[in-house]
Protein backbone atom coordinates (compact mmCIF):
# COMPACT_ATOMS: atom_id res chain seq x y z
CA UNK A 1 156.63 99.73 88.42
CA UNK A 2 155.09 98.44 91.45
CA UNK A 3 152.29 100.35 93.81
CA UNK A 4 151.45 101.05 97.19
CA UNK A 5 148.09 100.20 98.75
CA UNK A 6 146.64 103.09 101.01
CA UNK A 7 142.99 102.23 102.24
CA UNK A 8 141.36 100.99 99.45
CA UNK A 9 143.63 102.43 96.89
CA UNK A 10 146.68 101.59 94.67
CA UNK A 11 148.92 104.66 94.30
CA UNK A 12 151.15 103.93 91.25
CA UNK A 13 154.32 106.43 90.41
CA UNK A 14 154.35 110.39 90.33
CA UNK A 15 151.26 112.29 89.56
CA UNK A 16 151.36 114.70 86.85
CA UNK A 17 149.53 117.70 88.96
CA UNK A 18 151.82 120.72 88.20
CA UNK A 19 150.13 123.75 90.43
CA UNK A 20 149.40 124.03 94.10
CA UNK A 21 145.95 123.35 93.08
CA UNK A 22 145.84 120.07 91.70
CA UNK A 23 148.04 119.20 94.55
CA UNK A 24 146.14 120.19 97.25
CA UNK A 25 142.90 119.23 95.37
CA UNK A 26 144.26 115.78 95.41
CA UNK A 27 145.38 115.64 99.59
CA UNK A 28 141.72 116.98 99.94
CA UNK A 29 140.63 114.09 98.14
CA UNK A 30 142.67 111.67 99.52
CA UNK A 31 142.34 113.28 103.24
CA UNK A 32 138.01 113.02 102.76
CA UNK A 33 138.51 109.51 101.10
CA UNK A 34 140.89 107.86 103.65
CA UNK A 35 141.11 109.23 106.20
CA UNK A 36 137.37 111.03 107.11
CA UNK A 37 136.08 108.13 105.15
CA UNK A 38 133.92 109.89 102.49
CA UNK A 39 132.82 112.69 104.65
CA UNK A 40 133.04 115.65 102.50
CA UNK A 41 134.67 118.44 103.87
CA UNK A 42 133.71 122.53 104.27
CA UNK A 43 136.80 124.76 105.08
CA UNK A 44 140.33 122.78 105.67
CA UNK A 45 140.65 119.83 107.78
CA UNK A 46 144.27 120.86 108.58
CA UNK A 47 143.37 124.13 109.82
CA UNK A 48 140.51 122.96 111.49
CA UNK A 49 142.70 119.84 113.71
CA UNK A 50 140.89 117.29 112.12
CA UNK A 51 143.65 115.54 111.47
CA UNK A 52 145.71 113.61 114.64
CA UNK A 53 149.53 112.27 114.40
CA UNK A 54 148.72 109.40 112.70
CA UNK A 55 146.33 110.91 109.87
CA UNK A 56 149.42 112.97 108.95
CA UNK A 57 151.69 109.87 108.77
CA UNK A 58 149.48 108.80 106.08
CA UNK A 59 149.27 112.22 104.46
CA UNK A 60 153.23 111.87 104.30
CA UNK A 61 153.01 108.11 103.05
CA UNK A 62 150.49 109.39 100.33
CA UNK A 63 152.76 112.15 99.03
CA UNK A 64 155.69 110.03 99.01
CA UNK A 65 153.80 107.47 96.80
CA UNK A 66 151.94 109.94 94.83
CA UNK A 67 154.82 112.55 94.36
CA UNK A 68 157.71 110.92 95.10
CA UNK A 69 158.17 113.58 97.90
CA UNK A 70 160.07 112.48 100.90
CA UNK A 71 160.80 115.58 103.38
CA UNK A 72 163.40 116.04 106.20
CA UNK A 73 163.17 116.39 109.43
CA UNK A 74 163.96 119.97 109.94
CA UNK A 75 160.54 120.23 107.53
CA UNK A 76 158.84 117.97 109.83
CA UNK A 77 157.31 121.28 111.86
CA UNK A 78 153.50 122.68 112.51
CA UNK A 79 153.88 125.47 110.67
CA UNK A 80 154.29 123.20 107.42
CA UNK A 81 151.13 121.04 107.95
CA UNK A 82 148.83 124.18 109.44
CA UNK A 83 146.77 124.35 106.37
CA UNK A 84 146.11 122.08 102.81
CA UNK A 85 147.82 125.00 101.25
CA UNK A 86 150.80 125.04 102.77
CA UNK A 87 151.09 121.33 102.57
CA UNK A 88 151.04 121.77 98.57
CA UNK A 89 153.33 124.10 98.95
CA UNK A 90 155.38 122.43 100.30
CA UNK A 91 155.41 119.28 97.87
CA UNK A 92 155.83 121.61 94.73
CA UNK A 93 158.83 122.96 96.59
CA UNK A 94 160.19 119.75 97.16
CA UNK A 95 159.33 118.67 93.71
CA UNK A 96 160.99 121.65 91.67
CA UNK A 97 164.21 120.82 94.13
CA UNK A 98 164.01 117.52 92.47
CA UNK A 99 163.45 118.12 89.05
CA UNK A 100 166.21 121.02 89.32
């Protein structure tokens, strides 16, 4: 099974993460690694508009690769990328559609 390279990384298949937690502890980690290269952030960098049009196209490319996740356009709104948490919930969602 082949990867995808995102910054310095190799993302290879789905990730086995099966709460909201590990999820969104692993778009923190990818946003502070990648994207605010290594800056460790207090609070959410969502929430906080940190995060410009083309930081959240590789959020999405990162979930796709990581979870397999690909959304629609209808989900494509602000309200679903507002916050970290909401961005999880949004892959599990996506993910239980999936695996239904």
């Amino acid at each position: 099974m082949g990867g995808s390279t995102i910054g310095s990384r190799t993302v290879v298949g789905t990730s086995g993460a099966g709460d909201v937690t590990g999820v969104e502890a692993e778009l923190r980690r990818f946003i502070e690694d990648e994207i605010l290269d290594g800056e460790k952030m207090e609070g959410d960098p969502l929430q906080q508009g940190l995060l410009d049009s083309l930081a959240i196209e590789l959020v999405l490319d990162f979930i796709l690769t990581t979870y397999g996740v690909e959304f629609e356009d209808e989900e494509l709104v602000a309200e679903n990328f507002s916050s970290l948490d909401q961005v999880a919930g949004l892959v599990e969602a996506r993910r239980a559609r999936v695996d239904e």
